[in-house]
PDB file of N, CA and C in Angstrom:
ATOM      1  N   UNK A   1      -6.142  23.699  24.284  1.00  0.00           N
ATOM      2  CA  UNK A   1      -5.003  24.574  24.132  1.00  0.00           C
ATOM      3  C   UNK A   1      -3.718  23.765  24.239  1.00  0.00           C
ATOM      4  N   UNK A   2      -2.780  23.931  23.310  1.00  0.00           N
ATOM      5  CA  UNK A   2      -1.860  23.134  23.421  1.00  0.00           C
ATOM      6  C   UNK A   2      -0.384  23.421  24.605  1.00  0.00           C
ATOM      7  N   UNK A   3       0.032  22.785  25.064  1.00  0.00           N
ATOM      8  CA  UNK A   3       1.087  23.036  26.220  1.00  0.00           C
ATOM      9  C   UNK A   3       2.691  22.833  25.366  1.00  0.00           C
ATOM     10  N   UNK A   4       2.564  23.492  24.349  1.00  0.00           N
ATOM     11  CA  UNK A   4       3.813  23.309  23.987  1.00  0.00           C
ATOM     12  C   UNK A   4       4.383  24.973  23.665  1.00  0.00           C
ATOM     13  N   UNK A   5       5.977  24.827  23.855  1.00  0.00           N
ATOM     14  CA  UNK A   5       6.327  25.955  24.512  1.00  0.00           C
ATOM     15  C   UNK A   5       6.874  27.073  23.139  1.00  0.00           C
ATOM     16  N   UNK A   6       6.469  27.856  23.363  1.00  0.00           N
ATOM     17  CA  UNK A   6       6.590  29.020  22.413  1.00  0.00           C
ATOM     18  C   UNK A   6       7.991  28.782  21.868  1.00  0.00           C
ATOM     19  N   UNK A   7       8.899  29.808  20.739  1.00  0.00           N
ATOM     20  CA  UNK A   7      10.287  29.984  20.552  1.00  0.00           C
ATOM     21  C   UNK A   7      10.422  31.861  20.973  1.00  0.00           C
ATOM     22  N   UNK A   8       9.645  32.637  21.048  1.00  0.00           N
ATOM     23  CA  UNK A   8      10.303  33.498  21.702  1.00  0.00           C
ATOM     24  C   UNK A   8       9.243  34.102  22.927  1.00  0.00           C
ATOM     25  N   UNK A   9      10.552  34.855  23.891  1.00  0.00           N
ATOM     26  CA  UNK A   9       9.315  35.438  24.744  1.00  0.00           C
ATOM     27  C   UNK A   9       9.053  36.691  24.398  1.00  0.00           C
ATOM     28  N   UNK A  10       8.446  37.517  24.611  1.00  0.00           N
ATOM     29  CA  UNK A  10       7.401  38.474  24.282  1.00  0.00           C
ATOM     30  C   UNK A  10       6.606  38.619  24.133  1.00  0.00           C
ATOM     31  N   UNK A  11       5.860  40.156  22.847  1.00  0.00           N
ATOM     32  CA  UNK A  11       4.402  39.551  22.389  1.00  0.00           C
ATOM     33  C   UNK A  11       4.722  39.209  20.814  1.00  0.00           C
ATOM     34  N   UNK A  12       5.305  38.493  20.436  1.00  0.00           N
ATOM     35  CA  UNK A  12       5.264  38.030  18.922  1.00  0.00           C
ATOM     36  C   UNK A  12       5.783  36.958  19.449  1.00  0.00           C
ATOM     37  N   UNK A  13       4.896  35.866  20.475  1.00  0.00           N
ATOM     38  CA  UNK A  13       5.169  34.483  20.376  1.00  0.00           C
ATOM     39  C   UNK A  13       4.852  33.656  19.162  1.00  0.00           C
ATOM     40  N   UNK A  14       5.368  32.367  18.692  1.00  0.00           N
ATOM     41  CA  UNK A  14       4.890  31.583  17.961  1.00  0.00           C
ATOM     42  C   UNK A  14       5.370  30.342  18.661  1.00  0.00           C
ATOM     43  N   UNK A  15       3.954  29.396  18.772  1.00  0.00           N
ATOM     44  CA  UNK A  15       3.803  27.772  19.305  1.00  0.00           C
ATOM     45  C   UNK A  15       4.736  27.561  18.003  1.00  0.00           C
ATOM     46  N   UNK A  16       5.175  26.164  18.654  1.00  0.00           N
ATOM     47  CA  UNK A  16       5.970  24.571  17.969  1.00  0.00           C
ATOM     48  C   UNK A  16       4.465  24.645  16.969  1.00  0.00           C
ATOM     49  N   UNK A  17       3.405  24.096  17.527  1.00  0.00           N
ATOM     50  CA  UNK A  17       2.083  24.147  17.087  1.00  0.00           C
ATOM     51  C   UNK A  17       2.095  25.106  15.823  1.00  0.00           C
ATOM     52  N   UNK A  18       1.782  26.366  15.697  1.00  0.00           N
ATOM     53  CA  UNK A  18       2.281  27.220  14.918  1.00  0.00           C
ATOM     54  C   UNK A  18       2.824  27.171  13.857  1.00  0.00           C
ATOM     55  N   UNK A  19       4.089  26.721  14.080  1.00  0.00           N
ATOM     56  CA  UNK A  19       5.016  26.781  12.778  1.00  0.00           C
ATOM     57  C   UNK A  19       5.282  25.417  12.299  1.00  0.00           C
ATOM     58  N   UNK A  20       4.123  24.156  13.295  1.00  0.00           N
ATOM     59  CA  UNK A  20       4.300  22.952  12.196  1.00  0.00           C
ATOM     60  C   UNK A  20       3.084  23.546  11.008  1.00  0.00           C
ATOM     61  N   UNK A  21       1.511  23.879  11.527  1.00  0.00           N
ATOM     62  CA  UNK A  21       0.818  24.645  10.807  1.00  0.00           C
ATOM     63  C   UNK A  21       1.228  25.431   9.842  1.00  0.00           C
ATOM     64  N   UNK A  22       2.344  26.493  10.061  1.00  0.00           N
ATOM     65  CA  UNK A  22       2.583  27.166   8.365  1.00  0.00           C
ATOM     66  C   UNK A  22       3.804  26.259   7.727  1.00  0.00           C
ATOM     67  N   UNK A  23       4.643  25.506   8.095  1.00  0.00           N
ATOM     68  CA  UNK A  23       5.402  24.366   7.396  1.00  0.00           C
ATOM     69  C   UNK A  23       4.254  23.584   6.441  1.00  0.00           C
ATOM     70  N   UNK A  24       3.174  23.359   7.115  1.00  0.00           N
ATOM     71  CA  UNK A  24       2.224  22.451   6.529  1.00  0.00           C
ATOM     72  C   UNK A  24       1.512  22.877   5.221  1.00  0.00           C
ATOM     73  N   UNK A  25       1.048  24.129   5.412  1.00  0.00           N
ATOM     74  CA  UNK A  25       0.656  25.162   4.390  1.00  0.00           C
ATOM     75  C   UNK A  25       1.591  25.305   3.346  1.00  0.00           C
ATOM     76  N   UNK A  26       2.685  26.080   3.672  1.00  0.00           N
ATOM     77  CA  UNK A  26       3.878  25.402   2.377  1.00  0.00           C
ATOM     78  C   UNK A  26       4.165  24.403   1.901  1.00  0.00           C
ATOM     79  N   UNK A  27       4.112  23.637   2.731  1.00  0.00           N
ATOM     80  CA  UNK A  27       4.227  22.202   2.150  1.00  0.00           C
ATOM     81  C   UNK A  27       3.060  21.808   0.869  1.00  0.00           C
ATOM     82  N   UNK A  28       2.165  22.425   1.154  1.00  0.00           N
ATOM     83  CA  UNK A  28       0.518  22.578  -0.062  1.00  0.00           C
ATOM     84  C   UNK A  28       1.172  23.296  -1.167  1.00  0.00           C
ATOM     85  N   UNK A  29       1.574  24.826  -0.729  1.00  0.00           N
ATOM     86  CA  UNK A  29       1.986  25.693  -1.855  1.00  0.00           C
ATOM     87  C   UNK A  29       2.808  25.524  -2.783  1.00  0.00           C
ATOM     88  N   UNK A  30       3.908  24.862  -2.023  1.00  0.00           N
ATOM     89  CA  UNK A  30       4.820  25.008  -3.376  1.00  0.00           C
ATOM     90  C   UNK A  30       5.521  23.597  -4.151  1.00  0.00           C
ATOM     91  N   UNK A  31       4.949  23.385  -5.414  1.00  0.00           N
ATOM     92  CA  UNK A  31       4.868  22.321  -6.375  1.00  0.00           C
ATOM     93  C   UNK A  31       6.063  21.466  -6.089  1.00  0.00           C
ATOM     94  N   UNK A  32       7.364  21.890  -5.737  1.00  0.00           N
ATOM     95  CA  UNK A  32       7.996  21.013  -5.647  1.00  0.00           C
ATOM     96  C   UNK A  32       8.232  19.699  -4.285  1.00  0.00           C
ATOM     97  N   UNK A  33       7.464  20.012  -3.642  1.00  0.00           N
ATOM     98  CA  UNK A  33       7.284  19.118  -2.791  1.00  0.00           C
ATOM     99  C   UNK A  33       5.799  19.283  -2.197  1.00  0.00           C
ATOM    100  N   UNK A  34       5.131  19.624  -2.608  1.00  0.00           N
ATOM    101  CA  UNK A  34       3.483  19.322  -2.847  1.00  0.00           C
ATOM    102  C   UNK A  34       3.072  17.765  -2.520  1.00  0.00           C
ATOM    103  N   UNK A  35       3.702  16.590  -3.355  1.00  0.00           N
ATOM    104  CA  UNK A  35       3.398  15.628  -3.423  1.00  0.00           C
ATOM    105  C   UNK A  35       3.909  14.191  -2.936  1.00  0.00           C
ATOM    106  N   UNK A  36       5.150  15.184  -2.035  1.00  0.00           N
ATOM    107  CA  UNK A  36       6.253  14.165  -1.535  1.00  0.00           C
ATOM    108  C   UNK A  36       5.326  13.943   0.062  1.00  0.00           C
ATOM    109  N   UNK A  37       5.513  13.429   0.342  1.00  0.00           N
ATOM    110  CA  UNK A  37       5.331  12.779   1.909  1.00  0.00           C
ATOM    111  C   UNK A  37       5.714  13.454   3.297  1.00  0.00           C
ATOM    112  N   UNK A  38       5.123  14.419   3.866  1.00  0.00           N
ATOM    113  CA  UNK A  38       5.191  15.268   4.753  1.00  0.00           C
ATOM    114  C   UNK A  38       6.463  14.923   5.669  1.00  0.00           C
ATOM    115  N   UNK A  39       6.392  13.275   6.206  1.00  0.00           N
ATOM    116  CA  UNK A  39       7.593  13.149   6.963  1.00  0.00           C
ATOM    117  C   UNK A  39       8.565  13.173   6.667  1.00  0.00           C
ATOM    118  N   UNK A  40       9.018  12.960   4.852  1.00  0.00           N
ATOM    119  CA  UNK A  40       9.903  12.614   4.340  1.00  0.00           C
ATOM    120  C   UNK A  40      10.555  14.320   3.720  1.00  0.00           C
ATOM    121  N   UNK A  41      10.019  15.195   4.078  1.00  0.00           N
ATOM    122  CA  UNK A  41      10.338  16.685   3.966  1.00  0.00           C
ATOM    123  C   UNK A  41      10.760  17.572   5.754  1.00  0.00           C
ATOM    124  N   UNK A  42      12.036  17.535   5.708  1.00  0.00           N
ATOM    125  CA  UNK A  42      12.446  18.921   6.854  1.00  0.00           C
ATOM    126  C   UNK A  42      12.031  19.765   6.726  1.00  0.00           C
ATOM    127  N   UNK A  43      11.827  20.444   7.815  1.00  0.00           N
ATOM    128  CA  UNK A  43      11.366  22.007   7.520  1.00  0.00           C
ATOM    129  C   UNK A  43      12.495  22.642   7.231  1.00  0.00           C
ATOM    130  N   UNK A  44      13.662  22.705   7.182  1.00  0.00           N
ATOM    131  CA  UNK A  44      14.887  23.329   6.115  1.00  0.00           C
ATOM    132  C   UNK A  44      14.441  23.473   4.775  1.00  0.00           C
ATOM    133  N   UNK A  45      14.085  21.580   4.602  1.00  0.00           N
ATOM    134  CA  UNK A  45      13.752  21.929   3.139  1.00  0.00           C
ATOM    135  C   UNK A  45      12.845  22.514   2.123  1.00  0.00           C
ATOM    136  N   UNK A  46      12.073  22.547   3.672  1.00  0.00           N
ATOM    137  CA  UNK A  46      10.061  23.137   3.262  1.00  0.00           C
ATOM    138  C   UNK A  46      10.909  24.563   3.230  1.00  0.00           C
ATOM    139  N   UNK A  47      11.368  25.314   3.379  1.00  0.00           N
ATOM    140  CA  UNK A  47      11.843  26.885   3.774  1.00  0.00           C
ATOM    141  C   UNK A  47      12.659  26.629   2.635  1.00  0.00           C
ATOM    142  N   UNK A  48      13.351  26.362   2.344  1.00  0.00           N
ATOM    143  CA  UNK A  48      14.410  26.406   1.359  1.00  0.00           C
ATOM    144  C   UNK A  48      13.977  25.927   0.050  1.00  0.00           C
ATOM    145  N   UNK A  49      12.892  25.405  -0.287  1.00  0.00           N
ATOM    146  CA  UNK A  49      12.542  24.848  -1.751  1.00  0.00           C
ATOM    147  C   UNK A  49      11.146  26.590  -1.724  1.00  0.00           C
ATOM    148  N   UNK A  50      10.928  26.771  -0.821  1.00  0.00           N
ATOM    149  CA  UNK A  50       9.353  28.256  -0.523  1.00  0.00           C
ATOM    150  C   UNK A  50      10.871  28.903  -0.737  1.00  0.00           C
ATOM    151  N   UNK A  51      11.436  29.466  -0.460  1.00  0.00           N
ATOM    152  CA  UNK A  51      12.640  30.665  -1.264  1.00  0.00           C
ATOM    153  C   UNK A  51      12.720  30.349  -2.900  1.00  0.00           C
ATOM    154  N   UNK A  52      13.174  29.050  -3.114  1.00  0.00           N
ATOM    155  CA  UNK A  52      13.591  29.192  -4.793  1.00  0.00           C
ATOM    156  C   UNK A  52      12.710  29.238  -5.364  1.00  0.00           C
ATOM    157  N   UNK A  53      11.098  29.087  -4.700  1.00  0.00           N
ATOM    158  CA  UNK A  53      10.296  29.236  -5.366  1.00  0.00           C
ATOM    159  C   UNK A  53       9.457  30.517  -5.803  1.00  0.00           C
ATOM    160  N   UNK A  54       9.906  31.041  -4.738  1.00  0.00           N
ATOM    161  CA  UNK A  54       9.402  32.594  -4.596  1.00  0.00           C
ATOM    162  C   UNK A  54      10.628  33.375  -5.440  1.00  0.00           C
ATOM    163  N   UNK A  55      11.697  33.248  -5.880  1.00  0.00           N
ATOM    164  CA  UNK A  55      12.849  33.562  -6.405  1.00  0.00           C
ATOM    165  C   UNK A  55      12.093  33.346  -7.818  1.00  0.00           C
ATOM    166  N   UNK A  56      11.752  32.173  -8.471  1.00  0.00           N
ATOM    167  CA  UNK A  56      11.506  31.691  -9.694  1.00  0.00           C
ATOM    168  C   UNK A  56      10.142  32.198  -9.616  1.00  0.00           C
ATOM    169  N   UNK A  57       9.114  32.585  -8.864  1.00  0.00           N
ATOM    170  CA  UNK A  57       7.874  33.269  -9.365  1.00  0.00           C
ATOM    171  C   UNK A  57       8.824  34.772  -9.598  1.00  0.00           C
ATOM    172  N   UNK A  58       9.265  35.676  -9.000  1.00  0.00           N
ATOM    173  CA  UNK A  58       9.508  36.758  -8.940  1.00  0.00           C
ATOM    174  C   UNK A  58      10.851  37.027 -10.797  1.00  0.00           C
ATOM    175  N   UNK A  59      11.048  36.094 -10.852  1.00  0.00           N
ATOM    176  CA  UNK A  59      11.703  35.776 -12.097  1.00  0.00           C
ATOM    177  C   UNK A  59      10.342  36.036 -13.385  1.00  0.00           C
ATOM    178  N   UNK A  60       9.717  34.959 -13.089  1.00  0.00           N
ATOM    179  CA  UNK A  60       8.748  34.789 -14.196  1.00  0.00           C
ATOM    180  C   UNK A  60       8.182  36.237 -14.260  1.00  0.00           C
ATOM    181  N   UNK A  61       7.651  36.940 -13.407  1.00  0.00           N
ATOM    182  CA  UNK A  61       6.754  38.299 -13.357  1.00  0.00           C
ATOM    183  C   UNK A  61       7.714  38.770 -13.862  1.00  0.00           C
ATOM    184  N   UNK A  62       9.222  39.422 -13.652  1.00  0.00           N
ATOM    185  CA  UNK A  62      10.021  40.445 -14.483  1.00  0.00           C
ATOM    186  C   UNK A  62       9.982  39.761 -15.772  1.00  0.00           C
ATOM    187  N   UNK A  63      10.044  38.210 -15.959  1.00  0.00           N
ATOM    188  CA  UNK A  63      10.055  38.067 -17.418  1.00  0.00           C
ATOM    189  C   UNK A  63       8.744  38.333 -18.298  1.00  0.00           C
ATOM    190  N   UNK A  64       7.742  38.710 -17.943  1.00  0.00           N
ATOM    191  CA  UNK A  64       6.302  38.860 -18.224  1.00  0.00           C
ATOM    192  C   UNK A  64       5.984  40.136 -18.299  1.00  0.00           C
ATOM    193  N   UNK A  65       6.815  41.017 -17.161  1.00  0.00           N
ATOM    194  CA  UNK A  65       6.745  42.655 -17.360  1.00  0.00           C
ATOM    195  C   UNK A  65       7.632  42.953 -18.587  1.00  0.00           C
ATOM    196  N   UNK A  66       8.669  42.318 -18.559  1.00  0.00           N
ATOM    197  CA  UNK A  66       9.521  42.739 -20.044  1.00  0.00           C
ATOM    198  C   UNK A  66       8.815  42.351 -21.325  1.00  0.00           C
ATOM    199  N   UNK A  67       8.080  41.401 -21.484  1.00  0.00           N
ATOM    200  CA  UNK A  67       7.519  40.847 -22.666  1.00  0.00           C
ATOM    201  C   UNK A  67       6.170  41.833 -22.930  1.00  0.00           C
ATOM    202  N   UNK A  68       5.946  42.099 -21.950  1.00  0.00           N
ATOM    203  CA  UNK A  68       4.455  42.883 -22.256  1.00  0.00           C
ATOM    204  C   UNK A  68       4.869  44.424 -22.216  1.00  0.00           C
ATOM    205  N   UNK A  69       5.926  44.627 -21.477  1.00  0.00           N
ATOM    206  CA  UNK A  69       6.476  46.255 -22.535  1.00  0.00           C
ATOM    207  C   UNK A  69       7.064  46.454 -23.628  1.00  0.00           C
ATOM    208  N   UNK A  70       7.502  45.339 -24.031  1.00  0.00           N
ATOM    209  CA  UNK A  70       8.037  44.907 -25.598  1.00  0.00           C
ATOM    210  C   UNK A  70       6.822  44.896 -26.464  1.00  0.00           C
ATOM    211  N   UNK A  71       6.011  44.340 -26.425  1.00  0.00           N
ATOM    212  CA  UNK A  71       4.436  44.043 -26.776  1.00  0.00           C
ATOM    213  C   UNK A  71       3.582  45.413 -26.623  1.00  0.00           C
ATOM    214  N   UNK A  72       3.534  46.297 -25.932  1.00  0.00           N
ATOM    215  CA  UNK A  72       3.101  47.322 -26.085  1.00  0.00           C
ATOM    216  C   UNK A  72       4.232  48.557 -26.556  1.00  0.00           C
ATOM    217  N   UNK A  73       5.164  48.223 -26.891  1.00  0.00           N
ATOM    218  CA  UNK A  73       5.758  48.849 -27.561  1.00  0.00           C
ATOM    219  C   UNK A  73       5.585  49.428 -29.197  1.00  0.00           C
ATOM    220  N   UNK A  74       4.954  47.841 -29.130  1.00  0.00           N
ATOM    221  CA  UNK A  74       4.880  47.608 -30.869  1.00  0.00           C
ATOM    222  C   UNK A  74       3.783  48.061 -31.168  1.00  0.00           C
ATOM    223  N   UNK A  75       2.471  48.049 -30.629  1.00  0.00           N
ATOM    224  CA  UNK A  75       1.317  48.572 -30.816  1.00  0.00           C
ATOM    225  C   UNK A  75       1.144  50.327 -30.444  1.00  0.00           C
ATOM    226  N   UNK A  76      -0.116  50.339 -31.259  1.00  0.00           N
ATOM    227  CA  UNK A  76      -0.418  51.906 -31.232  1.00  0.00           C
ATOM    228  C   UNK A  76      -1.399  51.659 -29.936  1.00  0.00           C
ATOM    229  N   UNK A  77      -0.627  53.130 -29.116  1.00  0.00           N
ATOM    230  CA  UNK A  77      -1.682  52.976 -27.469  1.00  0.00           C
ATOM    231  C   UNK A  77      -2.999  53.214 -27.811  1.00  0.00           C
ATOM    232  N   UNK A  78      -3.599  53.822 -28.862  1.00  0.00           N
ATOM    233  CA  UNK A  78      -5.600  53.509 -28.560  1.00  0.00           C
ATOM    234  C   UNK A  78      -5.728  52.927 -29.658  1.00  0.00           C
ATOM    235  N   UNK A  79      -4.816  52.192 -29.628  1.00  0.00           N
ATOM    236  CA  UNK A  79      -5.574  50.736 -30.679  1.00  0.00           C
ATOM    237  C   UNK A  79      -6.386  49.891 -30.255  1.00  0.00           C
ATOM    238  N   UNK A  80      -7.520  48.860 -30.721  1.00  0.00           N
ATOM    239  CA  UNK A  80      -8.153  47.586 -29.736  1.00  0.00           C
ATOM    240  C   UNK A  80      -7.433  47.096 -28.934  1.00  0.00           C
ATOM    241  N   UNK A  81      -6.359  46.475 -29.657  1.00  0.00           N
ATOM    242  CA  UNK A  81      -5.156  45.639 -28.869  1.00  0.00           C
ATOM    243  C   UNK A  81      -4.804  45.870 -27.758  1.00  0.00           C
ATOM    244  N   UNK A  82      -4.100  47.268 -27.738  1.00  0.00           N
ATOM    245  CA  UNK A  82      -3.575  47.977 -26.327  1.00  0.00           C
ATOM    246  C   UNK A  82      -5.086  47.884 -25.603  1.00  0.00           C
ATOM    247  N   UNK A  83      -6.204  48.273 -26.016  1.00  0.00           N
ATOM    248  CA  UNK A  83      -7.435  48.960 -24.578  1.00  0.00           C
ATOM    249  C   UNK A  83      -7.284  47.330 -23.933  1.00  0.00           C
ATOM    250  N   UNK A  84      -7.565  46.251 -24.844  1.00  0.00           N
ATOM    251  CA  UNK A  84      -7.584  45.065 -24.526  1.00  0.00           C
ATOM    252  C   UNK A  84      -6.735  44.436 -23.488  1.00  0.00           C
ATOM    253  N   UNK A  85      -5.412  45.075 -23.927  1.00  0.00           N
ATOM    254  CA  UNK A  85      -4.218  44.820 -23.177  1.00  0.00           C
ATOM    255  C   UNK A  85      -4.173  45.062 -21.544  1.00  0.00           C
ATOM    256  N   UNK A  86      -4.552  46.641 -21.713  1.00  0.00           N
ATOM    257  CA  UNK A  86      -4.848  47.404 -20.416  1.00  0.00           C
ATOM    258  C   UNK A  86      -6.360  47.198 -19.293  1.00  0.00           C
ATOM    259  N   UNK A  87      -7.260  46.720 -20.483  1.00  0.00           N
ATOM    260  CA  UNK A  87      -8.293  45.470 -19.314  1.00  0.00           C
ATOM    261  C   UNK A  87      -7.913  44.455 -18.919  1.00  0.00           C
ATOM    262  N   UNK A  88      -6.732  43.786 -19.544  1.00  0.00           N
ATOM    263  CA  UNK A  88      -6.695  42.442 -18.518  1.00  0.00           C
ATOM    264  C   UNK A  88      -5.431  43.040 -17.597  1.00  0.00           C
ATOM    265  N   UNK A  89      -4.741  43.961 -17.401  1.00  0.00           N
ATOM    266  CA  UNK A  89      -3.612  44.379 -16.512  1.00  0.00           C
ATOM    267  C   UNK A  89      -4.322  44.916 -15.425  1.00  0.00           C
ATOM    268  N   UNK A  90      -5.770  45.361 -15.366  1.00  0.00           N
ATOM    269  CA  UNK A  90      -6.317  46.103 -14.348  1.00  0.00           C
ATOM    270  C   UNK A  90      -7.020  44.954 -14.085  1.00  0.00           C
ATOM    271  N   UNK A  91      -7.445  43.677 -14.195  1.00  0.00           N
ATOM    272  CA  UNK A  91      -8.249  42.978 -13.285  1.00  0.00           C
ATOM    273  C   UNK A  91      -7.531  42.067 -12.368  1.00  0.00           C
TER     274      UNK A  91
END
């Protein structure tokens, strides 16, 4: 068990331990510093590159919801196309 000291008191403590563990995990997730060198990344920057990245996924999905209601716009709804359409939106 590690002896290092929580950041808050209550019951929603989180160890130093802790939050090097999910720094570390982001540090995996997100591509732009994926491949850089753990020491050579702050956790500012691990938090702050996991925002623009979550900003730029949440970008791409509205740009993907607009393209695919444009796209089913154009088609007739019980056409192949559309049923096709609507099996890969439900898996």
């Amino acid at each position: 068990m590690s002896t290092r000291r929580s950041r808050h008191s209550g019951p929603s403590r989180i160890s130093d331990d802790q939050i090097i563990e999910l720094l570390s995990k982001l540090r995996q997730l997100v591509p732009e510093i994926r491949h850089r060198r753990p020491d050579k990344v702050s956790a500012s920057k691990v938090l702050h590159e996991t925002c623009n990245y979550i900003r730029n996924l949440h970008r791409e999905v509205d740009d993907l919801s607009e393209r695919l209601s444009q796209l089913l716009s154009t088609i007739d709804s019980d056409s192949a196309e559309a049923a096709i359409i609507r099996s890969l939106i439900m898996q």
